[in-house]
C-alpha atoms as a PDB file:
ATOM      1  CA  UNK A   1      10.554   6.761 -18.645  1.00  0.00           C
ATOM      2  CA  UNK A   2      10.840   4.659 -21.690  1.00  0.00           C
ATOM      3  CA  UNK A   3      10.588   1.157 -20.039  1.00  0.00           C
ATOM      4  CA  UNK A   4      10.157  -0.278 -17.098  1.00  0.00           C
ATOM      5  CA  UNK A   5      12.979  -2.578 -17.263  1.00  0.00           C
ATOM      6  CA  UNK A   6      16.319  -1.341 -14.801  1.00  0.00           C
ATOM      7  CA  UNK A   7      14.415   1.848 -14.129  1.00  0.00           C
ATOM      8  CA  UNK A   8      12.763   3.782 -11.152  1.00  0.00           C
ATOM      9  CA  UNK A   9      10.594   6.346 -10.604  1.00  0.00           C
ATOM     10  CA  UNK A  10      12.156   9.443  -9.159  1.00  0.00           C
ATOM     11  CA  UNK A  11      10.104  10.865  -5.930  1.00  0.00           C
ATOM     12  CA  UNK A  12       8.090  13.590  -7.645  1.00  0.00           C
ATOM     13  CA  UNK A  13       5.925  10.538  -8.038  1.00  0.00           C
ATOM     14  CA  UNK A  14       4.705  10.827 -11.850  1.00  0.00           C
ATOM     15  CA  UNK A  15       1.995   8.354 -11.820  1.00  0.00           C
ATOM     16  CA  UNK A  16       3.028   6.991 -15.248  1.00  0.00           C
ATOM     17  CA  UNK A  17       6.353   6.444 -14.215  1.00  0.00           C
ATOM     18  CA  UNK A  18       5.027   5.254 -11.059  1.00  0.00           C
ATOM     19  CA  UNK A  19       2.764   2.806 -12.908  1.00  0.00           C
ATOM     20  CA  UNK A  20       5.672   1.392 -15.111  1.00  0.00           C
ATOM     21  CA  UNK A  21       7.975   1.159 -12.070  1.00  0.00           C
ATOM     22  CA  UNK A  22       5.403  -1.733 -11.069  1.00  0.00           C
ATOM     23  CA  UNK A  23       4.735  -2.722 -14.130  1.00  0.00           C
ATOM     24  CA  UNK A  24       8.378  -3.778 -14.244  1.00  0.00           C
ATOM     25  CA  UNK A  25       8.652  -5.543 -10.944  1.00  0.00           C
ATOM     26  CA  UNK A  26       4.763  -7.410 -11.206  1.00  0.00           C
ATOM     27  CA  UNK A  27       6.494 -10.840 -12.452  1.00  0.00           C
ATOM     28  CA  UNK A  28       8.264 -11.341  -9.091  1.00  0.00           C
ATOM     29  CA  UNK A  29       6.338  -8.615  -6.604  1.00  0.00           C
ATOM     30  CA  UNK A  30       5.030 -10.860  -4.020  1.00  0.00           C
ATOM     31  CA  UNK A  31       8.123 -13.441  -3.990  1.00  0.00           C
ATOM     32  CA  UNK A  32      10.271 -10.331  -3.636  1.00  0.00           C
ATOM     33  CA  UNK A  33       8.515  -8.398  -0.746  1.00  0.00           C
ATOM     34  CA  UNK A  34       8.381 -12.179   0.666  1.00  0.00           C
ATOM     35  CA  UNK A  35      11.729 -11.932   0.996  1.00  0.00           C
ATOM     36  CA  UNK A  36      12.759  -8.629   1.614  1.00  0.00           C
ATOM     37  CA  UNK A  37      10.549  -8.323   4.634  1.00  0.00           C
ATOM     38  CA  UNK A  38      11.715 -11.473   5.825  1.00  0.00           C
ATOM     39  CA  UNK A  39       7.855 -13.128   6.016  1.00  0.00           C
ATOM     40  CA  UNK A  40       6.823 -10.442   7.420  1.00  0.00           C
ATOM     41  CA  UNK A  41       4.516  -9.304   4.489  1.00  0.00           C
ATOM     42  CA  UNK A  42       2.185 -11.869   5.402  1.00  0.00           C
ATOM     43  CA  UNK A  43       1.615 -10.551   9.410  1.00  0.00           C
ATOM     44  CA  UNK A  44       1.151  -7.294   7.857  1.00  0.00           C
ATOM     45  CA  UNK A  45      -1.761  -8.458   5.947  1.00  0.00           C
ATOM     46  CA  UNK A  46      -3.201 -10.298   8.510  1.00  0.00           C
ATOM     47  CA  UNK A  47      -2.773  -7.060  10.681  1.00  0.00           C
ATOM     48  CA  UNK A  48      -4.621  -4.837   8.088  1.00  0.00           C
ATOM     49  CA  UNK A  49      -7.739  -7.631   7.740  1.00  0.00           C
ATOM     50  CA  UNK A  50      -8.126  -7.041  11.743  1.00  0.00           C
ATOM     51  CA  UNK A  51      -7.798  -3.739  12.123  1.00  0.00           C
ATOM     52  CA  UNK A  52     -10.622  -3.170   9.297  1.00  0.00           C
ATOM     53  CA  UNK A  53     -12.933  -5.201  11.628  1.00  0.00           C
ATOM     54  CA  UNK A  54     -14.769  -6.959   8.111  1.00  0.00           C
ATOM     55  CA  UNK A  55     -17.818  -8.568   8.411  1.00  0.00           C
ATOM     56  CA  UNK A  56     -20.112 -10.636   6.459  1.00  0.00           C
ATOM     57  CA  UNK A  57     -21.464  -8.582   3.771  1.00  0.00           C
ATOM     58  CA  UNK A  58     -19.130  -5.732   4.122  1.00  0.00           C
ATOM     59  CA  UNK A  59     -17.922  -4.062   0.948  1.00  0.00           C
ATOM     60  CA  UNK A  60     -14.232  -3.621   0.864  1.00  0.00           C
ATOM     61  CA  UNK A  61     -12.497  -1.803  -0.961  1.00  0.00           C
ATOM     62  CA  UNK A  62      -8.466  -2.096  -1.557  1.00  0.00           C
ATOM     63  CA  UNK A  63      -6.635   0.343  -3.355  1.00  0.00           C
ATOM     64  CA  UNK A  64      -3.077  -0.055  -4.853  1.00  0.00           C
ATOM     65  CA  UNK A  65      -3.747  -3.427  -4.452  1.00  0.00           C
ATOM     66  CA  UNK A  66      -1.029  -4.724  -7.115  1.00  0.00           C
ATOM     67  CA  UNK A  67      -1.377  -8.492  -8.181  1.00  0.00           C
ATOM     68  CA  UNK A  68      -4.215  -9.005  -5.341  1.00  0.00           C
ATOM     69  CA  UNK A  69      -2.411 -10.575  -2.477  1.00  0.00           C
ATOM     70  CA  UNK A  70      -3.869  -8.175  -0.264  1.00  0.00           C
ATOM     71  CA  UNK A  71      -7.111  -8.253  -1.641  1.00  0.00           C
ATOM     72  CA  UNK A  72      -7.298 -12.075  -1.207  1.00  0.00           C
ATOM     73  CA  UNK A  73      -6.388 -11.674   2.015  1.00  0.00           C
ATOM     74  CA  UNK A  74      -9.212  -8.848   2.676  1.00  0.00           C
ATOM     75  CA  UNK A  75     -11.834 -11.518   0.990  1.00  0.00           C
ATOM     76  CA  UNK A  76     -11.330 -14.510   3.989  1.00  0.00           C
ATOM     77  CA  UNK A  77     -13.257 -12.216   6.135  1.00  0.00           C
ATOM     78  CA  UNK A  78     -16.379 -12.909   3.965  1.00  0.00           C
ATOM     79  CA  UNK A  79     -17.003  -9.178   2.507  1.00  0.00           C
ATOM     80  CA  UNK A  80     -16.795  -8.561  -0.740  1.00  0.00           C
ATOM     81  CA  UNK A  81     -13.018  -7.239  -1.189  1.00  0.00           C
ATOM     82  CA  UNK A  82     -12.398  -5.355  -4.694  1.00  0.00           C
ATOM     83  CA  UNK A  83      -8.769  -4.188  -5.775  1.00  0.00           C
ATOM     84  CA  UNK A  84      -8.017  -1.545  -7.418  1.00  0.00           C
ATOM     85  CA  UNK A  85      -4.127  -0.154  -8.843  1.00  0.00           C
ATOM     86  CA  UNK A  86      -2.757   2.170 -11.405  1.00  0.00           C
ATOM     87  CA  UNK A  87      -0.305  -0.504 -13.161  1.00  0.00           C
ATOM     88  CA  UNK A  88      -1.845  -2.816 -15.524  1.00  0.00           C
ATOM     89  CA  UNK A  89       0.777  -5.593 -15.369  1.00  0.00           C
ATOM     90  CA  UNK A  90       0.771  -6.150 -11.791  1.00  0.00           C
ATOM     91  CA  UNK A  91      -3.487  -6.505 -12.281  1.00  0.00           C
ATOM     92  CA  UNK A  92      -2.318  -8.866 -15.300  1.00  0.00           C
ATOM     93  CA  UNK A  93       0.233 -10.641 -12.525  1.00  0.00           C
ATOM     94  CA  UNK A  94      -2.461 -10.580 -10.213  1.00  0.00           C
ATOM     95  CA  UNK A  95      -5.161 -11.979 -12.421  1.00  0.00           C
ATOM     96  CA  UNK A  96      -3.359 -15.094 -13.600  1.00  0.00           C
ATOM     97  CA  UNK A  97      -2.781 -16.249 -10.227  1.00  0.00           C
ATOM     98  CA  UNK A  98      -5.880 -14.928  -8.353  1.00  0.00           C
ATOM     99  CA  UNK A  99      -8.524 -15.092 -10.716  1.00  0.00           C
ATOM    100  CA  UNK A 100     -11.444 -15.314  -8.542  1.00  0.00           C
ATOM    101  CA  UNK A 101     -10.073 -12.076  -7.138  1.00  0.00           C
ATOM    102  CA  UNK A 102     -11.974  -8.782  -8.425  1.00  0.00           C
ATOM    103  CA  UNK A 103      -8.988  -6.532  -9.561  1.00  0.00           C
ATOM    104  CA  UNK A 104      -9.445  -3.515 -11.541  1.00  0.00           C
ATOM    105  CA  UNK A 105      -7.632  -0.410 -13.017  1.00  0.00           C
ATOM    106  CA  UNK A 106      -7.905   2.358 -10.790  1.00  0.00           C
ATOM    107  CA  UNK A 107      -6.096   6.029  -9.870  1.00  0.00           C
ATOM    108  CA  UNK A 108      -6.189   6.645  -6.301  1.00  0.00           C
ATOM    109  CA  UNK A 109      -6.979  10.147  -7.093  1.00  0.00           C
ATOM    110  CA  UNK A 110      -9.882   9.467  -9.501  1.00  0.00           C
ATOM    111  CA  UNK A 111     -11.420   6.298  -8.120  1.00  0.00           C
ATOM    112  CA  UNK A 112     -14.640   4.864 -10.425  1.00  0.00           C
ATOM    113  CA  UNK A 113     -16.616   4.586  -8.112  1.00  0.00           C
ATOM    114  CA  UNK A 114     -19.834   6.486  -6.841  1.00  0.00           C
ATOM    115  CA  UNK A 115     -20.018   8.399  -3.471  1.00  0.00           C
ATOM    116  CA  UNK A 116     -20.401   6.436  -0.089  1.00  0.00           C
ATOM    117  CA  UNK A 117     -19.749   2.858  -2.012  1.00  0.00           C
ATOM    118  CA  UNK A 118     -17.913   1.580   0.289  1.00  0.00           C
ATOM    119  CA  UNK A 119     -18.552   0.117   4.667  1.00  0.00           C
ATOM    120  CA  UNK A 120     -14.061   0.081   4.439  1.00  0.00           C
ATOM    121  CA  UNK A 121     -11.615   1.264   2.516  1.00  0.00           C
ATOM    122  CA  UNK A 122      -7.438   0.276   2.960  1.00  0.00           C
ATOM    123  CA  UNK A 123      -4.149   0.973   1.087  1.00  0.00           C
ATOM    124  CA  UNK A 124      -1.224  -0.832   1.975  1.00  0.00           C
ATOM    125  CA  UNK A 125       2.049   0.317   1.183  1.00  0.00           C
ATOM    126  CA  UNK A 126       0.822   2.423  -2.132  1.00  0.00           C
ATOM    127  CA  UNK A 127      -0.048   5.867  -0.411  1.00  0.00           C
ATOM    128  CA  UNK A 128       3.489   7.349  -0.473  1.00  0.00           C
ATOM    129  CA  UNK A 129       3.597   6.118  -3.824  1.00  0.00           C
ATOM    130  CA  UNK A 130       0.952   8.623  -4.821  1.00  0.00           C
ATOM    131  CA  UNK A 131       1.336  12.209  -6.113  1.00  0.00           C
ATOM    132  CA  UNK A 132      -0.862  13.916  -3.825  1.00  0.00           C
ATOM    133  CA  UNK A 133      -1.049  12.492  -0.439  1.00  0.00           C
ATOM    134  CA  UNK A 134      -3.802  14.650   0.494  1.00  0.00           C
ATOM    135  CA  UNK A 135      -5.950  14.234  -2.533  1.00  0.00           C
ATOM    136  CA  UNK A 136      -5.858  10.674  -1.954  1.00  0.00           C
ATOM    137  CA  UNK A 137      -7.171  10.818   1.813  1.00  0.00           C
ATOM    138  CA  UNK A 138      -9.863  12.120   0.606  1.00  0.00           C
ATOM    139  CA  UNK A 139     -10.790  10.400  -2.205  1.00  0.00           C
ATOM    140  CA  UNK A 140     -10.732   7.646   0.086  1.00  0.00           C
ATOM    141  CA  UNK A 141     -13.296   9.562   2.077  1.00  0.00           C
ATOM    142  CA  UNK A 142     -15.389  10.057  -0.576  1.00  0.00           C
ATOM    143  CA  UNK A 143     -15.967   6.499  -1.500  1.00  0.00           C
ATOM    144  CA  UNK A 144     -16.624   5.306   1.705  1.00  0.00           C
ATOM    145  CA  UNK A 145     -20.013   5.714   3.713  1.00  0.00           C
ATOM    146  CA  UNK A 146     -20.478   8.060   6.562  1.00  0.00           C
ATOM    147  CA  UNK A 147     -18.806   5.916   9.713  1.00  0.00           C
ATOM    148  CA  UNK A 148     -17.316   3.597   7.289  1.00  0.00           C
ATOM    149  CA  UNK A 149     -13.840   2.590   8.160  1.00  0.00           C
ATOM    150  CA  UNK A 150     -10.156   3.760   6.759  1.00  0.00           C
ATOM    151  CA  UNK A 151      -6.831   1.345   7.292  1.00  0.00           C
ATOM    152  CA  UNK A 152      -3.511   2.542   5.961  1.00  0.00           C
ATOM    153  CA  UNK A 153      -0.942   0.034   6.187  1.00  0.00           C
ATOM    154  CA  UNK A 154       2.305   1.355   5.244  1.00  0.00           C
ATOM    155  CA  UNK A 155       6.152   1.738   5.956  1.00  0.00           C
ATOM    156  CA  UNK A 156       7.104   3.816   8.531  1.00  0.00           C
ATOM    157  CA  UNK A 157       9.284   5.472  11.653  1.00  0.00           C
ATOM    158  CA  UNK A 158      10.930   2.531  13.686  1.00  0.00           C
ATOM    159  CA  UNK A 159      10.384   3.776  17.428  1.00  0.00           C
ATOM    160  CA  UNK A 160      13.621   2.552  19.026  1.00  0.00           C
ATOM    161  CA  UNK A 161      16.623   5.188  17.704  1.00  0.00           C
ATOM    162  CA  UNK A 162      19.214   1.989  17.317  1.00  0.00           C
ATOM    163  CA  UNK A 163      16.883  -0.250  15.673  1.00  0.00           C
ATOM    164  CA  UNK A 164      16.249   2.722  13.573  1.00  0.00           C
ATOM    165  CA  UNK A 165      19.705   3.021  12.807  1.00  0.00           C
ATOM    166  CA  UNK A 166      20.040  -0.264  11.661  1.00  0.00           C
ATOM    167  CA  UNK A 167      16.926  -0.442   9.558  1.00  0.00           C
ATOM    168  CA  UNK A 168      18.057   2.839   7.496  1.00  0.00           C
ATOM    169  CA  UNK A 169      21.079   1.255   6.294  1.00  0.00           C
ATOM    170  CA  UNK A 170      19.351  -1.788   5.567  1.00  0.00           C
ATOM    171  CA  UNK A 171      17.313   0.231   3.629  1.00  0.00           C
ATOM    172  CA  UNK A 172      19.795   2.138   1.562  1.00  0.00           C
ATOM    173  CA  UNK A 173      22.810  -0.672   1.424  1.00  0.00           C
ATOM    174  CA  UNK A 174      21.392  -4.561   1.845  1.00  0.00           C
ATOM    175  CA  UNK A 175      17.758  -4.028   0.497  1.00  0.00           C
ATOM    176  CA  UNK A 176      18.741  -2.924  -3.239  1.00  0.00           C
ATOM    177  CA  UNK A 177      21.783  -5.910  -2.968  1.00  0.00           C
ATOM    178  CA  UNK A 178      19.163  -9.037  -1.937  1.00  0.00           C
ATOM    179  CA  UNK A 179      16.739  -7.012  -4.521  1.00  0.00           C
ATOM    180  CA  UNK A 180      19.167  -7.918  -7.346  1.00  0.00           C
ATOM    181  CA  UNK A 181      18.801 -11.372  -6.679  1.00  0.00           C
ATOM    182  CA  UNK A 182      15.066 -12.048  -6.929  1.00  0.00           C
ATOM    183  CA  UNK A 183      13.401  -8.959  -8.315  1.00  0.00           C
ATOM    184  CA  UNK A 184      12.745  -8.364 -11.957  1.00  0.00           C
ATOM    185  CA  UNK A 185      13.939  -5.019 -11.742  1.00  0.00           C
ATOM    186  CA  UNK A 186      15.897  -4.181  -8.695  1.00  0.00           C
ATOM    187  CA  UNK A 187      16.957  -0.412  -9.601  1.00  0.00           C
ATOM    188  CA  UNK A 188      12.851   0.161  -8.499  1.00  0.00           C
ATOM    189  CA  UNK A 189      13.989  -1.027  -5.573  1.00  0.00           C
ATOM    190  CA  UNK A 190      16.266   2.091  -4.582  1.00  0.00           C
ATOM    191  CA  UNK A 191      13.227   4.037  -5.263  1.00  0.00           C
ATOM    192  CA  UNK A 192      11.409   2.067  -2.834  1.00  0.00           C
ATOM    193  CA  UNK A 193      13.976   2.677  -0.019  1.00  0.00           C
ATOM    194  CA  UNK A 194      14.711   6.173  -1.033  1.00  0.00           C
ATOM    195  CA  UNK A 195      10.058   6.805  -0.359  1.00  0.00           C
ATOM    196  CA  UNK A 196      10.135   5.235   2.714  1.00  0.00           C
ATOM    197  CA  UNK A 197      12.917   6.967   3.941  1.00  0.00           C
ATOM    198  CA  UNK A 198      11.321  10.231   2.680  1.00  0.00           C
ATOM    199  CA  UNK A 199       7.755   9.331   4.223  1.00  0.00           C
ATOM    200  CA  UNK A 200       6.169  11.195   7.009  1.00  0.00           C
ATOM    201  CA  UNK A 201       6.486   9.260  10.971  1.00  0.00           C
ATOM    202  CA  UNK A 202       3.793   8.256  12.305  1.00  0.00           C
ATOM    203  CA  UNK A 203       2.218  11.211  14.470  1.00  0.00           C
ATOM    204  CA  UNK A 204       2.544  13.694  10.973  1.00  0.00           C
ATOM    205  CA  UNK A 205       0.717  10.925   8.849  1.00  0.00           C
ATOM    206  CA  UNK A 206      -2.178  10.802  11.563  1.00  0.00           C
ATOM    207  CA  UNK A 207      -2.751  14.786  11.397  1.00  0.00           C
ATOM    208  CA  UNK A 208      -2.945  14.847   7.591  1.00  0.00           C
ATOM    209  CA  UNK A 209      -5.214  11.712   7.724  1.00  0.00           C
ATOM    210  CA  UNK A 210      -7.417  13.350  10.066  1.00  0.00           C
ATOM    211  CA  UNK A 211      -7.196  16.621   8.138  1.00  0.00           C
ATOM    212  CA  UNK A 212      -8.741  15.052   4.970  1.00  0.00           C
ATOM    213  CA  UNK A 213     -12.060  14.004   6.525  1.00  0.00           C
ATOM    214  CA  UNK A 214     -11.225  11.067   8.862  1.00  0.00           C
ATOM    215  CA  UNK A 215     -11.945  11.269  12.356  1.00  0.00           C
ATOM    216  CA  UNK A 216     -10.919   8.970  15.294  1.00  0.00           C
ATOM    217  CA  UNK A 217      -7.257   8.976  13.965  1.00  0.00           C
ATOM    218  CA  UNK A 218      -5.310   6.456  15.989  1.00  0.00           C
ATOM    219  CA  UNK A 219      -2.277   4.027  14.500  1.00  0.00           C
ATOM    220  CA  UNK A 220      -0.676   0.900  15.851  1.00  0.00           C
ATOM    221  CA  UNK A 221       3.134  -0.013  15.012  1.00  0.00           C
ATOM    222  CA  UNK A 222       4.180  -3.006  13.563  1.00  0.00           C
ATOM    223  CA  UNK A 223       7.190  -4.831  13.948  1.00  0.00           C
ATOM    224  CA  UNK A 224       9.028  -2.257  15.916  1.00  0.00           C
ATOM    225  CA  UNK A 225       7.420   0.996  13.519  1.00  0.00           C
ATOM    226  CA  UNK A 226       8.654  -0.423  10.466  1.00  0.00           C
ATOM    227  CA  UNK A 227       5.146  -0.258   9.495  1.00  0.00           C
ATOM    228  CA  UNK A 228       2.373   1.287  11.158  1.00  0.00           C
ATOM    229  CA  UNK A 229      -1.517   0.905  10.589  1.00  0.00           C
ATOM    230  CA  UNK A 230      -3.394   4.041  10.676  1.00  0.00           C
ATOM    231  CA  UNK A 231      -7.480   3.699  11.777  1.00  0.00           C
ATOM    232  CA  UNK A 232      -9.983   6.209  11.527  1.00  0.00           C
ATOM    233  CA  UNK A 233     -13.669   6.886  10.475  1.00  0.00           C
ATOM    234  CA  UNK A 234     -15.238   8.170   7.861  1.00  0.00           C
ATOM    235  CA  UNK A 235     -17.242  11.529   9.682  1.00  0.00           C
END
């Protein structure tokens, strides 16, 4: 891809194409998923914080964390919350609004970091966005300290088959039109639909999450399944 600008990454999920995708949409990311999600975003976060049970002290760690918004969000728990993403100018977003925030570049299949360096690990709404859904699982795994805890917040399988319906062609038809009118680059925003509609339902995400090293696999929906949190432990 040779900029960022009016393109999208196609869903063999090259990470620099993935990486310029967001580059391209960093100026206005958190305004637009504001929108788009109708306030949601903001529950969602909350949601995640919970279900990672922080404490005092805890070491967090929160990858494709983008300009930080999540991250922040990790931090009012009172452990130490670090982000990490693949696209520099959402961490250069990120940074000159949340500069207190720790943000750092970081491939979800290579994270720099040492074995067992972590009491929690999340990733909200970046893990279909990766090349190797698998790989990243347990990557995750291997950061995080035996019984340490795994949250994966992302998009998913509405539960009711009307509401369903009606989300999928909200998806594909309104979400790319109301992206054009606040997003720096809405044509990322068809990718965006185009993933989630692609992305495993809840009960197939659980059995590769537990196949990569997690035990105690269990999810919650959100908002009718538009997004579900997945828990587990680190065995």
């Amino acid at each position: 891809m040779s900029t960022p600008q009016g393109q999208r990454a196609s869903l063999d999920k090259q990470p620099h194409e993935v990486a310029a995708m967001f580059d391209g949409v960093a100026a206005r990311y958190d305004l637009t998923n504001t929108v788009l999600s109708f306030g949601q975003d903001r529950f969602w976060r909350r949601a995640t914080r919970a279900a990672l049970d922080l404490r005092p002290g805890d070491r967090v760690l929160d990858v494709g964390a983008g300009t930080g918004v999540s991250t922040e969000e990790l931090s009012r728990s009172g452990a130490y919350a670090v982000g990490a993403d693949l696209s520099l100018g959402m961490l250069y977003a990120g940074k000159r609004v949340r500069p207190q925030v720790p943000l750092l570049a970081g491939d979800a299949l290579r994270l720099p970091f040492a074995d067992a360096s972590f009491d929690a690990v999340t990733i909200s709404f970046a893990l279909r966005n990766v090349s190797d859904t698998d790989a990243a699982l347990r990557e995750l795994a291997r950061v995080t300290r035996p019984g340490g805890r795994l949250v994966v917040c992302e998009f998913s399988t509405p539960v009711n088959p009307a509401f369903r319906t009606v989300y999928l062609s909200y998806l594909m038809r309104s979400l790319p039109a109301v992206a054009r009118t606040v997003s720096s680059n809405p044509d990322a925003y068809v990718y965006l639909a185009e993933s989630i509609r692609a992305w495993p339902d809840q009960p197939a995400l659980a059995a590769r999450v537990g196949a990569a090293g997690w035990g105690g696999v269990a999810w919650r929906n959100l908002s009718g399944g538009i997004v579900a949190l997945h828990r587990a432990i680190r065995d």
